[in-house]
PDB file of N, CA and C in Angstrom:
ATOM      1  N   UNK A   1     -35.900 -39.433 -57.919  1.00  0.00           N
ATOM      2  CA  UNK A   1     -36.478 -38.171 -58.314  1.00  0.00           C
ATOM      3  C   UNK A   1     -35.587 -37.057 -57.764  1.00  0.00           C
ATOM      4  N   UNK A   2     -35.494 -36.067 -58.758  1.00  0.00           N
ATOM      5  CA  UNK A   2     -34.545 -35.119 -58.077  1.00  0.00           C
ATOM      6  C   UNK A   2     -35.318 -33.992 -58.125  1.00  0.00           C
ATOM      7  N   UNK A   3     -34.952 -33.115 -56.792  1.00  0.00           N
ATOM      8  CA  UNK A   3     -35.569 -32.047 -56.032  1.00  0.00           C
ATOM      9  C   UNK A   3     -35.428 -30.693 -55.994  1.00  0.00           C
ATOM     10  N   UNK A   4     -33.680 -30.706 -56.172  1.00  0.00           N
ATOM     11  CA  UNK A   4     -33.168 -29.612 -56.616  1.00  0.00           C
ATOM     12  C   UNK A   4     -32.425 -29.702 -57.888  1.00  0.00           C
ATOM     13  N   UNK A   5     -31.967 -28.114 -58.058  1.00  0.00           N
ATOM     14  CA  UNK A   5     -31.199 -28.544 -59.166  1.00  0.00           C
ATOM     15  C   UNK A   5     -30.263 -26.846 -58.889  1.00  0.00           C
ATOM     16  N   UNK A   6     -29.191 -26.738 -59.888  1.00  0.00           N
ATOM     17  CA  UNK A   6     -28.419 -25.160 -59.672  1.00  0.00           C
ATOM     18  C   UNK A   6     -27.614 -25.447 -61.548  1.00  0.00           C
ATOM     19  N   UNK A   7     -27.347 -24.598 -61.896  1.00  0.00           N
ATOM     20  CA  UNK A   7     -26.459 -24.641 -63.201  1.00  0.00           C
ATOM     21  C   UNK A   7     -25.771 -23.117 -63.446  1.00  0.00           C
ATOM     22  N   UNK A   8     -24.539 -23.220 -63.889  1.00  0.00           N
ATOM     23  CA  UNK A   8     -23.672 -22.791 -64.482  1.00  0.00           C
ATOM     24  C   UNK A   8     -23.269 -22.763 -65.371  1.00  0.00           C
ATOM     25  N   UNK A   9     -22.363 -21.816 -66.334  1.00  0.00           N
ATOM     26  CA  UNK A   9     -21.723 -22.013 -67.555  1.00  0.00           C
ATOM     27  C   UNK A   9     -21.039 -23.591 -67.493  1.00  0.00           C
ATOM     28  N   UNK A  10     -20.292 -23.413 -66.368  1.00  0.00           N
ATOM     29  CA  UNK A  10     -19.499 -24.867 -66.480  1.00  0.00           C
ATOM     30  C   UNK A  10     -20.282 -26.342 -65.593  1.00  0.00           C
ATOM     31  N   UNK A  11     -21.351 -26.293 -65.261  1.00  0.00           N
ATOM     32  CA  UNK A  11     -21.646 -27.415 -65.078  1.00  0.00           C
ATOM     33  C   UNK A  11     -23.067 -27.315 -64.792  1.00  0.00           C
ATOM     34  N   UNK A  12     -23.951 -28.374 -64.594  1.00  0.00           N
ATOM     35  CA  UNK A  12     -25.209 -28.929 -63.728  1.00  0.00           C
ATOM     36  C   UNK A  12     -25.195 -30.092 -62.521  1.00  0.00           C
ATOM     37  N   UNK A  13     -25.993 -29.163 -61.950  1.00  0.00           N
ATOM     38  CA  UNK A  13     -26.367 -30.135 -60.850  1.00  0.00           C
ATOM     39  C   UNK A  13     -27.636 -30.546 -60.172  1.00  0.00           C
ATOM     40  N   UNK A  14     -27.772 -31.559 -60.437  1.00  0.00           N
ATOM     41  CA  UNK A  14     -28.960 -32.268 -59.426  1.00  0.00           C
ATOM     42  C   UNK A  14     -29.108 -32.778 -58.137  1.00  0.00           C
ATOM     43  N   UNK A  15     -29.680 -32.806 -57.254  1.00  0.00           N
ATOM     44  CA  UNK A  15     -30.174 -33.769 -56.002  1.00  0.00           C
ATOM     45  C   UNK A  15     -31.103 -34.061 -55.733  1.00  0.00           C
ATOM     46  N   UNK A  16     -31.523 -35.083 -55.142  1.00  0.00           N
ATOM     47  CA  UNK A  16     -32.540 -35.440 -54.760  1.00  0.00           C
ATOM     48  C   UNK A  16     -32.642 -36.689 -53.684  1.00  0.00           C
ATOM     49  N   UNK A  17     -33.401 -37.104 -52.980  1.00  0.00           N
ATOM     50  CA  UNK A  17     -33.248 -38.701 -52.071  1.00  0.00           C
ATOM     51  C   UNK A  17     -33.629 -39.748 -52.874  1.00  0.00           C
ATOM     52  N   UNK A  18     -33.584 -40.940 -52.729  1.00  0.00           N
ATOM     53  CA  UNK A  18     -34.127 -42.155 -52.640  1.00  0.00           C
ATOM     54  C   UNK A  18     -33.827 -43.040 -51.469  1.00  0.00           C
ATOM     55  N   UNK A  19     -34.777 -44.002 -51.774  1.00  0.00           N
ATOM     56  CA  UNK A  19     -34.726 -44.979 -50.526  1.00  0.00           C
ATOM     57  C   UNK A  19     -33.598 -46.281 -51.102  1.00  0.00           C
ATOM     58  N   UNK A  20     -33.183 -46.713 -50.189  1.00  0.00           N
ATOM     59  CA  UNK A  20     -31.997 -47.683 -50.229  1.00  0.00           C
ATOM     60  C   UNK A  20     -32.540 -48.897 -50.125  1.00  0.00           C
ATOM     61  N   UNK A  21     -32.020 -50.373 -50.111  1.00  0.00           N
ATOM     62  CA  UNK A  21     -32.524 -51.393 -50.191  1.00  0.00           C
ATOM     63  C   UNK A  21     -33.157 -51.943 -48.544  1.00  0.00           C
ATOM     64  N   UNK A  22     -32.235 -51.052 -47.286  1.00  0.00           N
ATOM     65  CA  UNK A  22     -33.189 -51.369 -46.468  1.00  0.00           C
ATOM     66  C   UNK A  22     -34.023 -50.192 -45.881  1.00  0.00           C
ATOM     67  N   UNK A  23     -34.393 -49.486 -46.752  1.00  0.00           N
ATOM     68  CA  UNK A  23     -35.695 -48.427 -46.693  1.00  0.00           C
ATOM     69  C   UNK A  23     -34.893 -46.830 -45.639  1.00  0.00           C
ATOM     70  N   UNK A  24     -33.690 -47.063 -45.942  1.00  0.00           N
ATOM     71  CA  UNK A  24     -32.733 -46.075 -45.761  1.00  0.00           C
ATOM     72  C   UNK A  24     -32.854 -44.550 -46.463  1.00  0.00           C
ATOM     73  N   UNK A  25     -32.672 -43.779 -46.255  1.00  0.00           N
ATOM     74  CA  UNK A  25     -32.533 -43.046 -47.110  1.00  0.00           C
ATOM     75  C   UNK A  25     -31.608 -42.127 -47.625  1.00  0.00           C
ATOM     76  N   UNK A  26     -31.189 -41.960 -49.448  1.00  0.00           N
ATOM     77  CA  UNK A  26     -29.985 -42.019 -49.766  1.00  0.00           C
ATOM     78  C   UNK A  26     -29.806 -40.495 -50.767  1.00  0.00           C
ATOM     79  N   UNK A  27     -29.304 -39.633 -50.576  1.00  0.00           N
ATOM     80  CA  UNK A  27     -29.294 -38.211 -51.252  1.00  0.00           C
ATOM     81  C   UNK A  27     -27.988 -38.514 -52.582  1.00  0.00           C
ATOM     82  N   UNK A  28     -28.881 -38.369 -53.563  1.00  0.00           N
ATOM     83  CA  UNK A  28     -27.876 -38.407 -54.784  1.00  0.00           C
ATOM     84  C   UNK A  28     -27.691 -36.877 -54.932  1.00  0.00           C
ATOM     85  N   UNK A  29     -26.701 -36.739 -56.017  1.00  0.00           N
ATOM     86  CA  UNK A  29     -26.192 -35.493 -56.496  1.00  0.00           C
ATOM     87  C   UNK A  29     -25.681 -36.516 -58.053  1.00  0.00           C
ATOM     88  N   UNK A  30     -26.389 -35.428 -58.984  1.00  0.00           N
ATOM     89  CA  UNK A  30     -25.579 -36.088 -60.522  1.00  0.00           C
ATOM     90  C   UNK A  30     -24.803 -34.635 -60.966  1.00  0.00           C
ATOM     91  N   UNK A  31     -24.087 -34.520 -61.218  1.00  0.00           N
ATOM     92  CA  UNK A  31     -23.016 -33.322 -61.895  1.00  0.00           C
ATOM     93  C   UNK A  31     -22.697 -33.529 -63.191  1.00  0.00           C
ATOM     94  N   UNK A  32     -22.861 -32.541 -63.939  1.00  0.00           N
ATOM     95  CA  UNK A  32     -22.638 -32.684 -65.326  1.00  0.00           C
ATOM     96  C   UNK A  32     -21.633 -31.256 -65.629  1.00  0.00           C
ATOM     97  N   UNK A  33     -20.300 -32.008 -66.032  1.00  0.00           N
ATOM     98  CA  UNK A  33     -19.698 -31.113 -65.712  1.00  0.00           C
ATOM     99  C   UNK A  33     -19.153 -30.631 -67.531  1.00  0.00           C
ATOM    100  N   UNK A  34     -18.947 -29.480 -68.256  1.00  0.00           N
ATOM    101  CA  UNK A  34     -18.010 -29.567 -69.502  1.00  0.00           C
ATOM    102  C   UNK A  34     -16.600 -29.665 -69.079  1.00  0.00           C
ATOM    103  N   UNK A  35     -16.427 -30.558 -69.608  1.00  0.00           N
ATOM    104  CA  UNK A  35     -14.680 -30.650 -70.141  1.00  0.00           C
ATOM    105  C   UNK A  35     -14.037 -29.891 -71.060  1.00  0.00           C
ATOM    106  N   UNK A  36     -14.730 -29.848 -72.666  1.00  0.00           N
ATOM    107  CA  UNK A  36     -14.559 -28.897 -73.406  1.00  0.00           C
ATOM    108  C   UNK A  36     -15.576 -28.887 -74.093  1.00  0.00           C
ATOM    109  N   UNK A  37     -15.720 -28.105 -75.546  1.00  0.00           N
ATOM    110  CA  UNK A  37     -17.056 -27.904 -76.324  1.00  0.00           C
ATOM    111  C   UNK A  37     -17.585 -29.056 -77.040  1.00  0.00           C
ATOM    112  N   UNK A  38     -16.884 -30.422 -76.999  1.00  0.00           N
ATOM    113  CA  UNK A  38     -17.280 -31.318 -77.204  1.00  0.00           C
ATOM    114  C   UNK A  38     -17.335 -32.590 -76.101  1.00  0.00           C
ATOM    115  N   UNK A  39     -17.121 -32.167 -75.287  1.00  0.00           N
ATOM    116  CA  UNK A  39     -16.917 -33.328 -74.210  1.00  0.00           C
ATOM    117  C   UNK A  39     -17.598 -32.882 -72.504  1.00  0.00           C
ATOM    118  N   UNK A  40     -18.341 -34.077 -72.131  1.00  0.00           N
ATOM    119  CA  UNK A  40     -18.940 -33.297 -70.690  1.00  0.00           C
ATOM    120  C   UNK A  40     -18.755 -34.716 -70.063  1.00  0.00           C
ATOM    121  N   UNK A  41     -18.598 -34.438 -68.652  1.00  0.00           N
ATOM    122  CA  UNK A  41     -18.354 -35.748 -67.395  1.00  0.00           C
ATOM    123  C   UNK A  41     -19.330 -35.208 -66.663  1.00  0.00           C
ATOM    124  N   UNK A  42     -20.531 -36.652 -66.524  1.00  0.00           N
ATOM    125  CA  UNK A  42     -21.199 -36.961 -65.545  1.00  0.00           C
ATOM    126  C   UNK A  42     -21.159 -37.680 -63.982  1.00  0.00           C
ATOM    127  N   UNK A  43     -21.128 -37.388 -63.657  1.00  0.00           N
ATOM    128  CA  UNK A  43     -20.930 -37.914 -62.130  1.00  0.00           C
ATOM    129  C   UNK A  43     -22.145 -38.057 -61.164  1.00  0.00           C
ATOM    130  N   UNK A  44     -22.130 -39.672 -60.641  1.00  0.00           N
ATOM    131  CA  UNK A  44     -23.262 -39.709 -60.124  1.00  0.00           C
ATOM    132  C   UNK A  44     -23.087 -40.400 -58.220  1.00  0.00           C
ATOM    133  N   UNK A  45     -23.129 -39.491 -57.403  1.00  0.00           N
ATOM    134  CA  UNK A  45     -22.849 -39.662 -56.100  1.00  0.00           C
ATOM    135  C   UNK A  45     -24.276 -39.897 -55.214  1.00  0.00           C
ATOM    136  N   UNK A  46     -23.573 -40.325 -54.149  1.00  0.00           N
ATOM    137  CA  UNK A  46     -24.654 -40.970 -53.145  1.00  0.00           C
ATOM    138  C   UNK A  46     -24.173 -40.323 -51.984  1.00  0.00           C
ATOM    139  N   UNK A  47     -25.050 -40.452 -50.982  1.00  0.00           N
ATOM    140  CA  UNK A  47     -24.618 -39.934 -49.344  1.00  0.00           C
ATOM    141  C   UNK A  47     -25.757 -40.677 -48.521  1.00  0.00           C
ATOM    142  N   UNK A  48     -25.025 -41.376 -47.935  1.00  0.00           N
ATOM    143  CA  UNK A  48     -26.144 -42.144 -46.459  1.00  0.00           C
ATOM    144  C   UNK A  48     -25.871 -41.068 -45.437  1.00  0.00           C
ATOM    145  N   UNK A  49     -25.661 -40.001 -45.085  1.00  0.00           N
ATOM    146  CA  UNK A  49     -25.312 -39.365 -43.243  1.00  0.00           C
ATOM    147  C   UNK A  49     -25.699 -37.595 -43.963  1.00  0.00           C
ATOM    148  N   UNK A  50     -26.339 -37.998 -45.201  1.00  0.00           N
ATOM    149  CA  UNK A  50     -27.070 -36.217 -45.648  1.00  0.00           C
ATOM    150  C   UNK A  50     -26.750 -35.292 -46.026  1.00  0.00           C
ATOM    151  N   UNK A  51     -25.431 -35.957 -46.824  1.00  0.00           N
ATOM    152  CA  UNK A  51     -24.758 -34.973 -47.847  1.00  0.00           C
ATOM    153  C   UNK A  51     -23.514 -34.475 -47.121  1.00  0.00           C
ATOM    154  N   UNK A  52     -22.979 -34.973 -46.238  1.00  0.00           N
ATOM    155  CA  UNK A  52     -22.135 -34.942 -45.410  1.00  0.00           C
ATOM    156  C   UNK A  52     -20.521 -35.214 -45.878  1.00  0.00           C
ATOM    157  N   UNK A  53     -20.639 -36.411 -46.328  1.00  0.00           N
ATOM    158  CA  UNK A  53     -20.070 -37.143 -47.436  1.00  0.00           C
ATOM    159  C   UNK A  53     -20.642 -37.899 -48.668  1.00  0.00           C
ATOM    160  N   UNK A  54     -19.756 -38.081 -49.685  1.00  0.00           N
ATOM    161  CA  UNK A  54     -20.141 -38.292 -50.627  1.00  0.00           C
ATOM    162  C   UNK A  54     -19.417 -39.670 -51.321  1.00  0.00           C
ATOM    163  N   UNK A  55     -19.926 -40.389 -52.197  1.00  0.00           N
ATOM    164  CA  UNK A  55     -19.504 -41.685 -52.736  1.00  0.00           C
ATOM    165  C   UNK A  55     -19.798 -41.942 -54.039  1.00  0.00           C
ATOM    166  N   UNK A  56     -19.214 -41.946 -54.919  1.00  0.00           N
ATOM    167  CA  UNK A  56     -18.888 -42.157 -56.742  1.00  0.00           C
ATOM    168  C   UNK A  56     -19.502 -43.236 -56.519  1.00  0.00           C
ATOM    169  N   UNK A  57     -20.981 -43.605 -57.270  1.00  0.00           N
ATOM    170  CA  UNK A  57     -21.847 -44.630 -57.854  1.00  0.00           C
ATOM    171  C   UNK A  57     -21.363 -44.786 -59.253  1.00  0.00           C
ATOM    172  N   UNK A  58     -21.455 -43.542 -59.922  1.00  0.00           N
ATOM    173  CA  UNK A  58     -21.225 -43.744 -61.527  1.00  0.00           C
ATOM    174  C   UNK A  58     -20.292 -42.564 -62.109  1.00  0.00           C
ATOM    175  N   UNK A  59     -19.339 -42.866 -62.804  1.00  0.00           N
ATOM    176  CA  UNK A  59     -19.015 -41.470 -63.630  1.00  0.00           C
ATOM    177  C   UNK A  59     -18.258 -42.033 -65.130  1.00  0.00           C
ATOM    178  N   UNK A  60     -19.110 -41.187 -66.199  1.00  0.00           N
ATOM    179  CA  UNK A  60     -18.905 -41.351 -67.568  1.00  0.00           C
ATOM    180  C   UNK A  60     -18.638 -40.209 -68.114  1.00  0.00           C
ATOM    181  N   UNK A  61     -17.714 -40.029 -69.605  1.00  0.00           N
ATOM    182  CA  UNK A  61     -17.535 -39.458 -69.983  1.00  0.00           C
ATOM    183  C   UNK A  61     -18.179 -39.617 -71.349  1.00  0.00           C
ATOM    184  N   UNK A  62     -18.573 -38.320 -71.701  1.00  0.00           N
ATOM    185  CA  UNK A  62     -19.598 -38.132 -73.302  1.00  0.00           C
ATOM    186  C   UNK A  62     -18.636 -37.541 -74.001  1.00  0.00           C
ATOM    187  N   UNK A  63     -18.407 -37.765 -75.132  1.00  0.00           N
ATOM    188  CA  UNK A  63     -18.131 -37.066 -76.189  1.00  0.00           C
ATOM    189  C   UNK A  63     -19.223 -36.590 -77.640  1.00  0.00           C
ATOM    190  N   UNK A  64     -19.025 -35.630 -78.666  1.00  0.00           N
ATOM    191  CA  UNK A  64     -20.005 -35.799 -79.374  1.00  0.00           C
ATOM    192  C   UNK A  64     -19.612 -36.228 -80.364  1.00  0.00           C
ATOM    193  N   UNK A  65     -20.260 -37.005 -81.231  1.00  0.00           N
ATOM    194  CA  UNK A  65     -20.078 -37.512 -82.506  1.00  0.00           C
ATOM    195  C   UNK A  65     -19.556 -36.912 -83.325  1.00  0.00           C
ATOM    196  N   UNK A  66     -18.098 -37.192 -84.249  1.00  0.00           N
ATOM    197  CA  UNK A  66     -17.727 -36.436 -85.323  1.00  0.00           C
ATOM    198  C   UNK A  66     -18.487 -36.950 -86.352  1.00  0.00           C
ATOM    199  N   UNK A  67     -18.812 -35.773 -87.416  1.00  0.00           N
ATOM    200  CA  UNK A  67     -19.824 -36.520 -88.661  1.00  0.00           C
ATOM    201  C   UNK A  67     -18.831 -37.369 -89.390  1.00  0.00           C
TER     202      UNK A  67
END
């Protein structure tokens, strides 16, 4: 679940905690960033020590469909 959030022309951002597999707890951040008017990179980070540092879980790139 995410808690916060902030946005810009050029990107979004989320955070929020979850709990980890040993009941840890783990602060994501997802970023959604534009590349250009058809293309945006998501990025999905973790932090065990509270946002201190950060660690690439996931990152994809979208494009949009040409008709």
């Amino acid at each position: 679940m995410f808690f916060d959030g902030k946005t810009s022309a050029e990107m979004t951002q989320f955070t929020g905690p979850s709990q980890g597999p040993n009941g840890e707890t783990i602060l994501n951040r997802v970023t959604i960033r534009r590349i250009s008017a058809d293309r945006v990179e998501q990025a999905w980070e973790k932090s065990t020590d509270g946002g201190k540092s950060w660690e690439i879980a996931f990152r994809g790139e979208y494009m949009r469909k040409q008709p």
